[in-house]
Protein backbone atom coordinates (compact mmCIF):
# COMPACT_ATOMS: atom_id res chain seq x y z
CA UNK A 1 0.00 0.00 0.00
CA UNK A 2 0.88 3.65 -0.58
CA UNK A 3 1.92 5.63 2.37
CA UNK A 4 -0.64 7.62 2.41
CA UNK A 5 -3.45 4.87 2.54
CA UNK A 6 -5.60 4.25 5.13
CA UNK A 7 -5.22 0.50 6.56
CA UNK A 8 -8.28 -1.53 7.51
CA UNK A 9 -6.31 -2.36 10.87
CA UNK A 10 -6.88 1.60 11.71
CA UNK A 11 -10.43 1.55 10.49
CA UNK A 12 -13.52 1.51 13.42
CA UNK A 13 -15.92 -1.25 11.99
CA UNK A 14 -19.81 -0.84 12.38
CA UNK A 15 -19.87 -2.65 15.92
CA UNK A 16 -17.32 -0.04 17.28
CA UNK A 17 -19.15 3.31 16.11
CA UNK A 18 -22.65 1.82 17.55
CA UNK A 19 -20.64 0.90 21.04
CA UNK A 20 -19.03 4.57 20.62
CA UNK A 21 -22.16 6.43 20.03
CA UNK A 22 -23.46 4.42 23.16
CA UNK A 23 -20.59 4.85 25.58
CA UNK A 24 -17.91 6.76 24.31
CA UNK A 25 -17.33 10.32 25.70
CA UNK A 26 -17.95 12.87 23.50
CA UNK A 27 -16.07 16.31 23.20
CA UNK A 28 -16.90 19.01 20.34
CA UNK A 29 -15.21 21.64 18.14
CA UNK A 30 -16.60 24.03 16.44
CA UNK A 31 -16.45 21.90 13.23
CA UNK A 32 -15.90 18.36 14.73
CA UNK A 33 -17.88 16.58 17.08
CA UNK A 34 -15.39 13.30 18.58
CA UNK A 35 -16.74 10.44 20.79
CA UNK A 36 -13.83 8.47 21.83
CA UNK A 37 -13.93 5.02 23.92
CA UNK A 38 -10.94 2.98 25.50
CA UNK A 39 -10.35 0.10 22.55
CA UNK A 40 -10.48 -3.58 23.56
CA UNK A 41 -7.22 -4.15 24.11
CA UNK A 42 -7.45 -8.37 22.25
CA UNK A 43 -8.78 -6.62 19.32
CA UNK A 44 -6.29 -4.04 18.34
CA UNK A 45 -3.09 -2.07 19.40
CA UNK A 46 -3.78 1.45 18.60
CA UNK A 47 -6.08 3.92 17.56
CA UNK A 48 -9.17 3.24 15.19
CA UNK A 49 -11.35 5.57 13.57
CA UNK A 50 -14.02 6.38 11.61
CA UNK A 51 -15.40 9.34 9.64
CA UNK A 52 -18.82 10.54 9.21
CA UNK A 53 -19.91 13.64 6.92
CA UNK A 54 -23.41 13.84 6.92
CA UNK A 55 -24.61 14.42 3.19
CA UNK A 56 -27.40 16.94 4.28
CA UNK A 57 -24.49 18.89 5.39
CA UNK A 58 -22.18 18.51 2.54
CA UNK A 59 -24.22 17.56 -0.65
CA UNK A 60 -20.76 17.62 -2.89
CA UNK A 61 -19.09 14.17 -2.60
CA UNK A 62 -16.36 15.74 -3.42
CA UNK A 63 -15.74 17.80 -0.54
CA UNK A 64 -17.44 15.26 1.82
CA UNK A 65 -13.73 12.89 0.62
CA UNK A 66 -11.93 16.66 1.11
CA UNK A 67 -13.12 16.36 4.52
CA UNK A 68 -12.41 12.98 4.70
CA UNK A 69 -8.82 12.75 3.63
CA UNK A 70 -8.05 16.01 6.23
CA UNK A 71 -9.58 14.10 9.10
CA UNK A 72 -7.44 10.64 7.96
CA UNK A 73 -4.11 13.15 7.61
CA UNK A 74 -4.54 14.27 10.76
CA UNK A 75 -5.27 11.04 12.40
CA UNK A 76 -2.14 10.03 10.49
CA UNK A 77 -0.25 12.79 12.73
CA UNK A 78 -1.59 11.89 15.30
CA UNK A 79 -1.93 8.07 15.72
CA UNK A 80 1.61 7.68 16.58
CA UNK A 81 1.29 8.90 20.11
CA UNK A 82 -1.79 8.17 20.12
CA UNK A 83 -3.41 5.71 23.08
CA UNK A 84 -5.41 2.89 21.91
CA UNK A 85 -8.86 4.45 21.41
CA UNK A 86 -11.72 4.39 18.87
CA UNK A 87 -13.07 7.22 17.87
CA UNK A 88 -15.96 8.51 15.72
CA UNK A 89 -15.12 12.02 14.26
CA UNK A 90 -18.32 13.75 13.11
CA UNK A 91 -18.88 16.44 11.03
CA UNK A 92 -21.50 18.98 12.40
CA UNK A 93 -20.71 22.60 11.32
CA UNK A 94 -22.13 24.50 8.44
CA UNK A 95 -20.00 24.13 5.58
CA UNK A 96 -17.16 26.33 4.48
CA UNK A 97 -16.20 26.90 0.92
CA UNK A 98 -12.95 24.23 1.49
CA UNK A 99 -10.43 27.17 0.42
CA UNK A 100 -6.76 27.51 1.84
CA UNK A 101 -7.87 28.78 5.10
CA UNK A 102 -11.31 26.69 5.46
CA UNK A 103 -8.93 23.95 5.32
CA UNK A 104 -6.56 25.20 7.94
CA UNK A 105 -10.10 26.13 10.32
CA UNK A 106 -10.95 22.66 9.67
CA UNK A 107 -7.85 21.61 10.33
CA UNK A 108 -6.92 23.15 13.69
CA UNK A 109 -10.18 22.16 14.64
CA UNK A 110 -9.72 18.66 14.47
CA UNK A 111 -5.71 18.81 16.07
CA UNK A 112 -6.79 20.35 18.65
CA UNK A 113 -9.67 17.88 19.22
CA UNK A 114 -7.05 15.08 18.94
CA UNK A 115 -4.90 16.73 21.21
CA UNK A 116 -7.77 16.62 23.85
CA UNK A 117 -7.94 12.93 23.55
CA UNK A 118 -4.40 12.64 24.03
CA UNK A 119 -4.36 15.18 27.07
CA UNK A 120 -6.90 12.90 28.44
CA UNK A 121 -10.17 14.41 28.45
CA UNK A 122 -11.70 11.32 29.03
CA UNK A 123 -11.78 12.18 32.41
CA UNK A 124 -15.24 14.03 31.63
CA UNK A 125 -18.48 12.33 31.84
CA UNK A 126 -19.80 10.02 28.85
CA UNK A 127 -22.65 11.36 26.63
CA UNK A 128 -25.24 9.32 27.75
CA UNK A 129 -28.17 9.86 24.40
């Protein structure tokens, strides 16, 4: 694989999101909502995730894979110290025209959201729905 593809080993399957949306703690940006929840440690070694861009939100699928590939690169960044979560990353602002500095909004949105998962926010109390 290329090295900047996305291995299934990283990816949150269906069973994870639906156990994240029910017990993982949940932090928001202004662009990104996360929910984050410790992974079981016999099923992987590090950090999952997975994506969602709602298509009411973004009706371009083209900049819903924009968003996408941002969210992945800074996962990327970020996995390496990263402690053995999965998290859902949601998109929930109103979109931006994805120029130079939507990206970099978007961006620092979602760093800094990463960096409160490694700072250990996850000493708040879960979203309970």
């Amino acid at each position: 694989m290329g090295k900047n593809s996305f291995p299934s080993s990283k990816r949150l399957d269906q069973r994870g999101v639906q156990q994240a949306l029910r017990k993982g703690r949940r932090k928001q940006g202004q662009v990104f909502e996360i929910r984050s929840i410790s992974a079981a440690e016999e099923k992987t070694r590090g950090a999952r995730l997975a994506i969602s861009v709602p298509k009411r939100l973004l009706k371009s699928a083209v900049r819903r894979n924009r968003v996408k590939r941002l969210v992945r690169e800074a996962f990327r960044h970020h996995s390496a110290s990263a402690r053995p979560l999965d998290m859902l990353i949601v998109f929930r602002a109103k979109p931006l025209a994805l120029g130079a500095q939507e990206k970099k909004a978007y961006r620092m949105d979602i760093d800094a959201l990463f960096a409160g998962v490694e700072a250990g926010f996850m000493t708040s109390r879960p979203h309970i729905a």
